[in-house]
Protein backbone atom coordinates (compact mmCIF):
# COMPACT_ATOMS: atom_id res chain seq x y z
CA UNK A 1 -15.87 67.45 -64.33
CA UNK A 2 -15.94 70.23 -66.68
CA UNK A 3 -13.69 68.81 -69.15
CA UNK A 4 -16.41 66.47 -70.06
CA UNK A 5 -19.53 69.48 -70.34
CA UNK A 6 -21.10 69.27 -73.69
CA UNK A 7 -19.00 65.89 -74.73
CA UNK A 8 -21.58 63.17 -76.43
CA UNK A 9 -21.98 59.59 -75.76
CA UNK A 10 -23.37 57.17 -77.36
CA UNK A 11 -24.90 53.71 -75.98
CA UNK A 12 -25.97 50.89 -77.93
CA UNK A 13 -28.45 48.48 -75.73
CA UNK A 14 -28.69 45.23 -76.79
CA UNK A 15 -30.00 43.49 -73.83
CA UNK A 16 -33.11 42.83 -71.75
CA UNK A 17 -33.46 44.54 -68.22
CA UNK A 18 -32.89 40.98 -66.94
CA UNK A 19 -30.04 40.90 -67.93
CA UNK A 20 -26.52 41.77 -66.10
CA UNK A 21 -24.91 44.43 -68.48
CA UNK A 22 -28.39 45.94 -68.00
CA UNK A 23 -27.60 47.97 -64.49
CA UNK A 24 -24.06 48.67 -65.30
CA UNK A 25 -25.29 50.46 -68.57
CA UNK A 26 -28.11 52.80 -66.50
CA UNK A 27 -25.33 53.62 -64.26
CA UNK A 28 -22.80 54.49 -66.88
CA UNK A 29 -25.58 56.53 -68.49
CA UNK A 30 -26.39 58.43 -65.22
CA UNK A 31 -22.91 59.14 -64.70
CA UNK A 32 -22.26 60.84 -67.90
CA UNK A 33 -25.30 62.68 -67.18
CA UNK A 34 -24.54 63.98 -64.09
CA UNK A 35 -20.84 65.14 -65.65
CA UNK A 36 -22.67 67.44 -68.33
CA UNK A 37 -22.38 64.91 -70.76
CA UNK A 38 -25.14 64.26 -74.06
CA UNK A 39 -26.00 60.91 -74.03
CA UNK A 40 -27.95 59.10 -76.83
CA UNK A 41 -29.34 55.77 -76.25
CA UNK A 42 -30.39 53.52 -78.86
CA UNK A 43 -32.19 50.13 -78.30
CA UNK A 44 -32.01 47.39 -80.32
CA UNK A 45 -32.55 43.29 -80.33
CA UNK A 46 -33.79 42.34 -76.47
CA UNK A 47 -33.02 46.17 -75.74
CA UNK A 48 -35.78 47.36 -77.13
CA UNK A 49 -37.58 45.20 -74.28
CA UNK A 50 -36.02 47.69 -71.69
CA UNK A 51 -37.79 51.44 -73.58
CA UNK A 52 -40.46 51.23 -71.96
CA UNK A 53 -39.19 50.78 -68.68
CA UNK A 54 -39.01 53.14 -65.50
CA UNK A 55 -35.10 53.56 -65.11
CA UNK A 56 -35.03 53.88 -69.12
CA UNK A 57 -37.48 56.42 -69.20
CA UNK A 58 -35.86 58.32 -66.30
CA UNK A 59 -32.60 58.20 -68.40
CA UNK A 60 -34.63 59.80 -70.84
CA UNK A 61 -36.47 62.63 -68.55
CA UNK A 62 -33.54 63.64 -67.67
CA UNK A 63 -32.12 64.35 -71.26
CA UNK A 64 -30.90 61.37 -72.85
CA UNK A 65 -31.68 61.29 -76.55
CA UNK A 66 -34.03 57.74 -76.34
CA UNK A 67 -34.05 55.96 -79.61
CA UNK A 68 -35.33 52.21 -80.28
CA UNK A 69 -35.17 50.11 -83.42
CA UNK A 70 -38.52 49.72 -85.03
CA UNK A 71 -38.20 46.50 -86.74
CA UNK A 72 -36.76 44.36 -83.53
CA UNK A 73 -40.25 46.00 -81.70
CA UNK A 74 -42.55 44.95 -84.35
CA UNK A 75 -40.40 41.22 -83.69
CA UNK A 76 -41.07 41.19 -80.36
CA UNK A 77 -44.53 43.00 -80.61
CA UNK A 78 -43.49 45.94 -78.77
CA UNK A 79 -46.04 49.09 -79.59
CA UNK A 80 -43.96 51.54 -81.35
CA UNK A 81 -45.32 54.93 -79.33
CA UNK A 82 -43.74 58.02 -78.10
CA UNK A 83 -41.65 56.60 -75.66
CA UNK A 84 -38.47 56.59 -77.85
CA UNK A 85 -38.15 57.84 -81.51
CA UNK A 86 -38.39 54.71 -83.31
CA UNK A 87 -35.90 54.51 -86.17
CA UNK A 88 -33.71 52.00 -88.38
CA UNK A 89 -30.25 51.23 -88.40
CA UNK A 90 -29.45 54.60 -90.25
CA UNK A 91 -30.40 56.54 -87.03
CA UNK A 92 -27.71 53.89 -85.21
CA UNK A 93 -25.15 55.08 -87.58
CA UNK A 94 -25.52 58.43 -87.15
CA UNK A 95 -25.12 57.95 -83.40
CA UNK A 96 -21.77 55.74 -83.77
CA UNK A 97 -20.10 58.68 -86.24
CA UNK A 98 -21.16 61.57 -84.26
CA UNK A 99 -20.47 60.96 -80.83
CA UNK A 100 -17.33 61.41 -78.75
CA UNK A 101 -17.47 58.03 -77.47
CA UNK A 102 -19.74 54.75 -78.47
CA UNK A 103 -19.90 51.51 -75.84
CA UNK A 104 -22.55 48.87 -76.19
CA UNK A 105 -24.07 46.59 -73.75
């Protein structure tokens, strides 16, 4: 679909790979991805339980802009490492006003 090439979207996690939304989101995300499409995930509440996992990081290998939210991984005592660029809320923001299209999960 080249009418969608270079078009951003932005996903706002909020669950826990347990839970249902989580699938539908990694296969929304692949989608876009395969139509030439910038994604930029960031994690947040029980989401930032999902980072660190394979089909995340995949998402991320592949291109996806991979950011988590700092403060709900030092709640949950998540090690804040390389495997997402750990931000606050400000980085969230910037994500909602400068993307082409913003869902949450």
């Amino acid at each position: 679909m080249p009418e969608l090439t270079g078009k951003k979207l932005g996903v706002l996690l909020t669950t826990a790979p347990v839970h249902p939304n989580f699938r539908p989101a990694l296969a929304l995300m692949n989608a876009a991805l395969d139509a030439g499409v910038r994604v930029y995930l960031y994690c947040v509440d029980d989401g930032v339980c999902a980072v660190s996992t394979p089909e995340i990081q995949a998402i991320k290998a592949r291109g996806a802009s991979l950011f988590g939210c700092a403060y709900g991984a030092h709640r949950r005592h998540i090690a804040v490492d390389d495997s997402a660029a750990w931000s606050g809320l400000t980085v969230l923001a910037d994500v909602v006003g400068s993307t082409d299209r913003f869902v949450s999960f």
